[in-house]
N, C-alpha and C. Protein backbone atom coordinates (compact mmCIF):
# COMPACT_ATOMS: atom_id res chain seq x y z
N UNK A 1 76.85 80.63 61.44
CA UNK A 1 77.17 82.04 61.55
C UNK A 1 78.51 82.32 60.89
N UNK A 2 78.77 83.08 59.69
CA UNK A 2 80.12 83.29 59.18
C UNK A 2 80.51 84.44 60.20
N UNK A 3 81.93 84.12 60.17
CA UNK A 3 82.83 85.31 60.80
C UNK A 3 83.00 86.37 59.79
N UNK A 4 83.37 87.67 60.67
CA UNK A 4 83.45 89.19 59.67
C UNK A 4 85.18 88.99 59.81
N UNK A 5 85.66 89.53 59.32
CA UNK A 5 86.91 89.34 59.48
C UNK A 5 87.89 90.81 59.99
N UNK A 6 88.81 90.75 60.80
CA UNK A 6 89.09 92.03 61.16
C UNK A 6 90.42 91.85 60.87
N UNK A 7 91.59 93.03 60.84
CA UNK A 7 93.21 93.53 60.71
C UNK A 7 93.51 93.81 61.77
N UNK A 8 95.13 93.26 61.95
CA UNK A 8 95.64 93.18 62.66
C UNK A 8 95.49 94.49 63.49
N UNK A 9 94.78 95.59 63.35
CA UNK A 9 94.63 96.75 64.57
C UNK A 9 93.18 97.03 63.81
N UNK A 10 92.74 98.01 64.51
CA UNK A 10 91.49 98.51 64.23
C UNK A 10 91.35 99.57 65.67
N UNK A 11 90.11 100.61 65.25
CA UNK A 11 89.82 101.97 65.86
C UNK A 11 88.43 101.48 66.14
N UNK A 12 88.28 101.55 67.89
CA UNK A 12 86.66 101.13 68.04
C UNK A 12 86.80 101.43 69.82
N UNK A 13 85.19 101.74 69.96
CA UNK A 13 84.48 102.26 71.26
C UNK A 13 84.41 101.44 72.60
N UNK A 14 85.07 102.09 73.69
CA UNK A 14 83.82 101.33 74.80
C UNK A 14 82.96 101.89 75.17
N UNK A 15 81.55 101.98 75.11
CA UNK A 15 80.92 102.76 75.76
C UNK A 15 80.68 103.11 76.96
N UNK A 16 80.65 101.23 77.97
CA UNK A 16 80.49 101.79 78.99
C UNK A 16 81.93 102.56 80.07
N UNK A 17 82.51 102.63 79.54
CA UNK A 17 83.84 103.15 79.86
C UNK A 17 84.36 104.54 79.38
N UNK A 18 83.07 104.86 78.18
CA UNK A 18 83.62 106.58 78.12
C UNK A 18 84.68 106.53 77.49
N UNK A 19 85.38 105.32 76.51
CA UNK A 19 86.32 105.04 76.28
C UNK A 19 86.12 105.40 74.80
N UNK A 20 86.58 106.36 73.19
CA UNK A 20 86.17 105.97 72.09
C UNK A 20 87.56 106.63 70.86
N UNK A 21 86.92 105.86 69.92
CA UNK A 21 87.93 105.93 68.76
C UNK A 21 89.58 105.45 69.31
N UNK A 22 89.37 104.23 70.25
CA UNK A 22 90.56 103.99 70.79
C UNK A 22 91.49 103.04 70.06
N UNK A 23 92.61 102.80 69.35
CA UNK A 23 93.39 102.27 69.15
C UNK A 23 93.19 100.47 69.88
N UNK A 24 93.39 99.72 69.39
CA UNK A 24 93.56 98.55 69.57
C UNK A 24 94.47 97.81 68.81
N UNK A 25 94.62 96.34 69.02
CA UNK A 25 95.45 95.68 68.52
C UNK A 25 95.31 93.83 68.69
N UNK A 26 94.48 93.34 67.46
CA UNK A 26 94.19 91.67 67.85
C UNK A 26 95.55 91.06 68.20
N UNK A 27 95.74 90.25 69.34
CA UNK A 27 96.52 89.72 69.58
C UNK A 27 96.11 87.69 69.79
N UNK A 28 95.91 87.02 68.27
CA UNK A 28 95.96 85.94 68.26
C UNK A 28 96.69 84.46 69.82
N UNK A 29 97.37 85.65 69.56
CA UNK A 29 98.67 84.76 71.00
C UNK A 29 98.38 84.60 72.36
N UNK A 30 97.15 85.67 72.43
CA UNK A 30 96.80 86.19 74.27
C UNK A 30 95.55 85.08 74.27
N UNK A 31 95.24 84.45 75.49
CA UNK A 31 93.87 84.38 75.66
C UNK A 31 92.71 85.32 76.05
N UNK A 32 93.28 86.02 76.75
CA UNK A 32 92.16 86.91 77.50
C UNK A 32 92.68 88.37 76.71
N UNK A 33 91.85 89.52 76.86
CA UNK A 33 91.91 90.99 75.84
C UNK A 33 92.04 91.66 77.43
N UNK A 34 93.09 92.65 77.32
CA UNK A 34 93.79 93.76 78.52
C UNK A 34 93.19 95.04 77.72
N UNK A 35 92.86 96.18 78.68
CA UNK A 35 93.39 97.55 78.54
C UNK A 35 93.84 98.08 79.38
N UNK A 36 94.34 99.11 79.20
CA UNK A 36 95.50 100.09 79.93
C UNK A 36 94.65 100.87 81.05
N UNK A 37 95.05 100.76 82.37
CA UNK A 37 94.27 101.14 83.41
C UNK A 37 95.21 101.66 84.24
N UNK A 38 95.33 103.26 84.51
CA UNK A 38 96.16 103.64 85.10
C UNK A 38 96.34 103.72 86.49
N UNK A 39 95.28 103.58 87.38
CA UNK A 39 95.36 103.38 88.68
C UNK A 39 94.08 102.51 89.38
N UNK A 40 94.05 101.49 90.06
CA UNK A 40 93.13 100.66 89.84
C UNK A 40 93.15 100.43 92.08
N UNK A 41 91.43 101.51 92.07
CA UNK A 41 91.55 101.37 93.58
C UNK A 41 90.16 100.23 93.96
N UNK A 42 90.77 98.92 94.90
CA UNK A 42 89.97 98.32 95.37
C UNK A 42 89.66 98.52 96.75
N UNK A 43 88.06 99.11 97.17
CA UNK A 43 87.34 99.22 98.10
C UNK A 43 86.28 99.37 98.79
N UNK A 44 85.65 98.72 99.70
CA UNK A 44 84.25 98.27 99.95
C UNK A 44 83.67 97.40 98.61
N UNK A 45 84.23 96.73 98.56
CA UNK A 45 83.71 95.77 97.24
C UNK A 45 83.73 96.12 96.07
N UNK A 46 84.14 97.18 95.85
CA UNK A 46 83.98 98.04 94.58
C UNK A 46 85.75 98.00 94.14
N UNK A 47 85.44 97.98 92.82
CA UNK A 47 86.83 98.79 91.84
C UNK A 47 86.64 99.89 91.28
N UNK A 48 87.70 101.19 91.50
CA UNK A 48 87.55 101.96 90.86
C UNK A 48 89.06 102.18 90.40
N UNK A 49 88.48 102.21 89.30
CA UNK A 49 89.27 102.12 87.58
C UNK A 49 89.40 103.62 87.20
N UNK A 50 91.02 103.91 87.17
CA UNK A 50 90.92 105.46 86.13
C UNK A 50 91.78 104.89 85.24
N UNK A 51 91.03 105.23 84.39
CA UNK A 51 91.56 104.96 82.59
C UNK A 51 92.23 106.60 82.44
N UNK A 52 93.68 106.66 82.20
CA UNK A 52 93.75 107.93 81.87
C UNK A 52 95.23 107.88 81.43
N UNK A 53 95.94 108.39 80.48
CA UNK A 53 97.10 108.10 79.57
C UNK A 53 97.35 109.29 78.97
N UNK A 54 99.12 109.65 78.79
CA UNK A 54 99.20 110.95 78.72
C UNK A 54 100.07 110.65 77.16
N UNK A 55 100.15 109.16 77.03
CA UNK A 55 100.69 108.55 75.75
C UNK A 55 99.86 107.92 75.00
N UNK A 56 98.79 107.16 75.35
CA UNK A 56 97.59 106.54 74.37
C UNK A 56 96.62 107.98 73.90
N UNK A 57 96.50 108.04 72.80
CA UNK A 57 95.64 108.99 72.31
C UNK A 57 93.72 108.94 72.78
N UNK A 58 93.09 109.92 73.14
CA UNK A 58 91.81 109.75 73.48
C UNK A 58 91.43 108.88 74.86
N UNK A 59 92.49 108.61 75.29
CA UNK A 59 92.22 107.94 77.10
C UNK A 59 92.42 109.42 78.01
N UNK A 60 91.12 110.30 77.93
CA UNK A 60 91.44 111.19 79.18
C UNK A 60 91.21 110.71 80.33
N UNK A 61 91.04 111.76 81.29
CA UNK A 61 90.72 110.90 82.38
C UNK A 61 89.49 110.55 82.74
N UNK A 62 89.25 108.99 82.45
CA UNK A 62 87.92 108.97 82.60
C UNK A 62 87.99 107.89 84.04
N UNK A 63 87.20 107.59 85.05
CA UNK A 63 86.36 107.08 86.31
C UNK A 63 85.65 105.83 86.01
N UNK A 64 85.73 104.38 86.20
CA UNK A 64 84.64 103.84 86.18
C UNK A 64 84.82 102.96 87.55
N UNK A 65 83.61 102.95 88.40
CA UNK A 65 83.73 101.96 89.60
C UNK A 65 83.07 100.55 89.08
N UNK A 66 83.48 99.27 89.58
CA UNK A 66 83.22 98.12 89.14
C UNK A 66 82.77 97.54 90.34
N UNK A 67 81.31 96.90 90.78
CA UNK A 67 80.81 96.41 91.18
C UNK A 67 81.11 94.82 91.21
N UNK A 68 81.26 94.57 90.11
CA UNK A 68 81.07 92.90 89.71
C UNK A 68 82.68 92.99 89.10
N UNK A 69 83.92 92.21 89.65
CA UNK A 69 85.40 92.04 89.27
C UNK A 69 85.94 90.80 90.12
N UNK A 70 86.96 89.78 89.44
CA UNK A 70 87.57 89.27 89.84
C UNK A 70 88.79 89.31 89.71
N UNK A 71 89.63 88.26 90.02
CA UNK A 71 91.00 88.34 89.84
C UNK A 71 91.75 87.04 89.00
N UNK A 72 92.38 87.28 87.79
CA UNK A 72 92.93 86.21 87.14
C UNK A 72 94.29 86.17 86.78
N UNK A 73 95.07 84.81 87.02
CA UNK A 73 96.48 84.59 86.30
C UNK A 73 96.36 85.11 84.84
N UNK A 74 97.08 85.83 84.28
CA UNK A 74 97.64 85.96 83.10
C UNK A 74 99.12 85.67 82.80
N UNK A 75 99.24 84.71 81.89
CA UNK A 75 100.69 84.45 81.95
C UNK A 75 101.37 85.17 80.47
N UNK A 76 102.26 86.05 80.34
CA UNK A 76 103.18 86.16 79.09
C UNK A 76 103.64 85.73 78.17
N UNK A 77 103.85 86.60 77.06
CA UNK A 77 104.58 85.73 76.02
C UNK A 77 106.38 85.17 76.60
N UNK A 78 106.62 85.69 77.77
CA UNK A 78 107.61 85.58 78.27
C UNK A 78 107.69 83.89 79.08
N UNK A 79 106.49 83.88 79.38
CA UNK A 79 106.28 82.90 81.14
C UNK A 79 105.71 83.47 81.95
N UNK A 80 106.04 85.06 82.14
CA UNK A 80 105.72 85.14 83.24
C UNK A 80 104.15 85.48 83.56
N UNK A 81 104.05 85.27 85.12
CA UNK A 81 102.36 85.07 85.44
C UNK A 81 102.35 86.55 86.34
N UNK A 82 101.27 86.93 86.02
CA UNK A 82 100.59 88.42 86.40
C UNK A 82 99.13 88.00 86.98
N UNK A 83 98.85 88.15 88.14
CA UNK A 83 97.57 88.50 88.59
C UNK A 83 96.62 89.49 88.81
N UNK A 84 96.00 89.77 87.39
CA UNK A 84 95.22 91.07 87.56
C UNK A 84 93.63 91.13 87.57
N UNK A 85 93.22 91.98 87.71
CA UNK A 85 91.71 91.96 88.18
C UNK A 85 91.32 91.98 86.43
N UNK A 86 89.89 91.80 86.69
CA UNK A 86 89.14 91.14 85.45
C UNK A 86 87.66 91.90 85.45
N UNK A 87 87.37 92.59 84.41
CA UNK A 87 85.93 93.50 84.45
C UNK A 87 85.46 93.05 83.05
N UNK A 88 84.34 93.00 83.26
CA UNK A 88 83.08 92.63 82.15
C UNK A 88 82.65 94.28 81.61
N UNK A 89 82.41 94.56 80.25
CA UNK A 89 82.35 95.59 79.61
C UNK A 89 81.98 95.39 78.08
N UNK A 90 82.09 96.43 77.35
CA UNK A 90 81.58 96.14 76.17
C UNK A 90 82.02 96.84 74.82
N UNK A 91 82.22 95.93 73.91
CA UNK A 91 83.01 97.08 72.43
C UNK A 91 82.25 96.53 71.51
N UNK A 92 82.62 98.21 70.54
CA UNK A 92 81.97 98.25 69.57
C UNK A 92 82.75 97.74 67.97
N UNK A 93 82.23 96.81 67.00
CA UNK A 93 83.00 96.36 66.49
C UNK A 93 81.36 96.87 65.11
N UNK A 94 82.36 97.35 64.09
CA UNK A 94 81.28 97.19 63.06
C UNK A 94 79.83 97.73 63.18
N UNK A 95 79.91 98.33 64.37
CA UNK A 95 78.53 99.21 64.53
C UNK A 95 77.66 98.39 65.56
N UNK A 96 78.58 97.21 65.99
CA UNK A 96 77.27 96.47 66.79
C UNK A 96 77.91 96.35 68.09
N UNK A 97 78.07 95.95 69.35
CA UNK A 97 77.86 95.67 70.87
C UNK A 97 78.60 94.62 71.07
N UNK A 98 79.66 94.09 71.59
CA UNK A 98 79.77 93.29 72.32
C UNK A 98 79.80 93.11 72.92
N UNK A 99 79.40 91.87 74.26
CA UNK A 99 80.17 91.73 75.94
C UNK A 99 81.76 91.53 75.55
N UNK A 100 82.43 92.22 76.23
CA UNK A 100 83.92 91.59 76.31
C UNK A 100 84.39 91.74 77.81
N UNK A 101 85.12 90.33 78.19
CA UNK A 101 85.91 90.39 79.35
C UNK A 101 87.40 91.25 79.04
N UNK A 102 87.80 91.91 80.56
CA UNK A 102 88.96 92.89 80.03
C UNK A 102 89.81 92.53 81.36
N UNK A 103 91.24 92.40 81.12
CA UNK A 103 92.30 92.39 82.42
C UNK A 103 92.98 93.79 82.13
N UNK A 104 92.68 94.09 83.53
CA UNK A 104 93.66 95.70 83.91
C UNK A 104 95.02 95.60 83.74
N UNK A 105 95.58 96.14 83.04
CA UNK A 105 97.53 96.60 83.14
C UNK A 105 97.49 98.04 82.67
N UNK A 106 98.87 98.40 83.24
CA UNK A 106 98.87 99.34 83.00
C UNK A 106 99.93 99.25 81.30
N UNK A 107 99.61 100.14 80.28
CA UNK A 107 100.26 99.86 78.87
C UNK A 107 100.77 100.62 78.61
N UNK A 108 100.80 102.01 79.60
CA UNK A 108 101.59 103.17 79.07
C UNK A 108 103.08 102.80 78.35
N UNK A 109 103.57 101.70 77.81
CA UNK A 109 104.87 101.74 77.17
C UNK A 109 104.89 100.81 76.35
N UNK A 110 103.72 100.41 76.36
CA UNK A 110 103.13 99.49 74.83
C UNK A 110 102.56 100.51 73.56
N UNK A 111 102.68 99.91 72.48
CA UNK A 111 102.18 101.11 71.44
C UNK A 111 100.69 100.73 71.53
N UNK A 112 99.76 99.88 71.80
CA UNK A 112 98.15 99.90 71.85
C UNK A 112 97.90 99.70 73.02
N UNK A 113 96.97 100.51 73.57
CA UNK A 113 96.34 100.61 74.88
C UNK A 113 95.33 99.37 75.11
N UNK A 114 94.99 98.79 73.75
CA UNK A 114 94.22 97.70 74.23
C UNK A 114 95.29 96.58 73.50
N UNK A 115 94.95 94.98 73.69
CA UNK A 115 94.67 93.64 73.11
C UNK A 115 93.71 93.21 72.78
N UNK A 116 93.15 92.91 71.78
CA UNK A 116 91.72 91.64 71.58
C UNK A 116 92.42 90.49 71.70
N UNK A 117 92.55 89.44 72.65
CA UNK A 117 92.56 88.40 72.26
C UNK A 117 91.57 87.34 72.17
N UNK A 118 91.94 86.02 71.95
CA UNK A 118 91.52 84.77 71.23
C UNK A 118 89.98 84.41 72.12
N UNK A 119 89.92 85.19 73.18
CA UNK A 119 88.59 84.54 74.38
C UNK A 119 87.12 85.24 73.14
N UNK A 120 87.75 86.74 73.01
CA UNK A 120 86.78 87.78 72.33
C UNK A 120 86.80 87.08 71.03
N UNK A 121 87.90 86.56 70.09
CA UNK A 121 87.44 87.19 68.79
C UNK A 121 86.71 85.53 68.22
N UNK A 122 86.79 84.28 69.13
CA UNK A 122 86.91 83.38 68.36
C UNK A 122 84.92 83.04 68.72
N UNK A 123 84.85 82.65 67.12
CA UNK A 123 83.25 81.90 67.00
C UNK A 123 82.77 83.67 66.48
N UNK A 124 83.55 84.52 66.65
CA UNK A 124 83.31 86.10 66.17
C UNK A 124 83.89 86.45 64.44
N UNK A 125 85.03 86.84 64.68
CA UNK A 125 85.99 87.16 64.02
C UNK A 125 87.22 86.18 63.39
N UNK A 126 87.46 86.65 62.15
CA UNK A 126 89.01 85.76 62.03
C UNK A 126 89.97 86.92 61.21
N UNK A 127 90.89 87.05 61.54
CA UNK A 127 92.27 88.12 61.51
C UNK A 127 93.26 88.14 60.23
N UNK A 128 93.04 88.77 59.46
CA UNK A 128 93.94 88.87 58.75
C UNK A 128 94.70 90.20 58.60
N UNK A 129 96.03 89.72 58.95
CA UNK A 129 97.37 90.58 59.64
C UNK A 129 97.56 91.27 57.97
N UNK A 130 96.87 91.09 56.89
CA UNK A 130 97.50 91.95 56.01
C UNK A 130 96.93 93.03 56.19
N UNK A 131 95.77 92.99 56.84
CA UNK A 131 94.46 94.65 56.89
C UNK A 131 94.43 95.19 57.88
N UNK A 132 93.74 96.54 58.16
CA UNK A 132 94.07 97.33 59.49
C UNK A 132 92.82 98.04 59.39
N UNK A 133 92.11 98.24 60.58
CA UNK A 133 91.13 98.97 60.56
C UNK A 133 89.61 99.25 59.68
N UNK A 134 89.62 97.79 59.35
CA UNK A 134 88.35 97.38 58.83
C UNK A 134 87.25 98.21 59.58
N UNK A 135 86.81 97.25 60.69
CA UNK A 135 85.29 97.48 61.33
C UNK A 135 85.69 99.38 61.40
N UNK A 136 86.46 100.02 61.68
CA UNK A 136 86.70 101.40 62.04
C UNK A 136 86.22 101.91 60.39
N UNK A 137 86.85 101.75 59.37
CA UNK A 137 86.87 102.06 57.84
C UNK A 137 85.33 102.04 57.41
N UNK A 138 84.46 100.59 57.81
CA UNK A 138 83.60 100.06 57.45
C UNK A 138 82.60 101.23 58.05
N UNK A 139 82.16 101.16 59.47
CA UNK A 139 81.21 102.02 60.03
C UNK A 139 81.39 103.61 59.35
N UNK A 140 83.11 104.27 59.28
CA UNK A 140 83.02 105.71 58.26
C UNK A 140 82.15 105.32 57.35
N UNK A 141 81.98 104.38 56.34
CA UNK A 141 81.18 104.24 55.29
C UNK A 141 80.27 104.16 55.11
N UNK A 142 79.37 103.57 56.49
CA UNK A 142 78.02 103.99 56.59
C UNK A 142 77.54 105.13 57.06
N UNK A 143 78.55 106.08 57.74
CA UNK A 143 78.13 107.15 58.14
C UNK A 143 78.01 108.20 56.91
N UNK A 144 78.49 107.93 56.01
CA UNK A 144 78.96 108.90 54.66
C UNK A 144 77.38 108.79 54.08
């Protein structure tokens, strides 16, 4: 299977999250891929997730409850270790579907609301930091 190759950012969908034309950003360095989750309520077994940002462009306020979530160490480019919950979901890359695992933070003071990292893109994708917004560029072109 050859890899498609993607730039260091790119513009792409979640669907099941109501989430689209959202800003991202591959991050080679991370293992696991975060998005920005602004208030994150756990109860009766359920997560409910509001995605909603008054600084990331196109995150209104959207609702999703999570049935199926765990909880994982994430450690920093710093050291430091963060324990955040973990939801299964899905992006759109190039017009096609992926499963992707996602850890909740909140990013309001990061410039990309998401990370791809190395769990998502590898046996997928390979990154070259000179290009930006391939799979986003690519799909305009089939829509034309």
């Amino acid at each position: 299977m050859s890899k498609k190759i993607l730039g260091r950012t790119d513009i792409v969908d979640f669907p099941k999250l109501g989430l689209f034309n959202i800003d991202v950003k591959m991050d080679t360095g991370a293992y696991t891929s975060t998005i920005h989750c602004s208030e994150i309520i756990e109860k009766d077994n359920t997560l409910l997730c509001i995605f909603n940002s008054e600084v990331h462009k196109n995150f209104g306020k959207t609702e999703i409850v999570f049935d199926t979530f765990w909880r994982t160490d994430v450690k920093s480019s710093n050291g430091f270790k963060e324990n955040r919950y973990k939801v299964k979901s899905e992006v759109v890359f190039f017009g096609k579907t992926y499963k992707i695992n996602l850890t909740l933070s909140t990013r309001d003071a990061m410039k990309f609301p998401v990370l791809i990292g190395r769990q998502f893109l590898r046996q997928k994708f390979m990154v070259d930091v000179d290009l930006e917004n391939v799979s986003f560029h690519a799909n305009r072109t089939k829509q034309i």
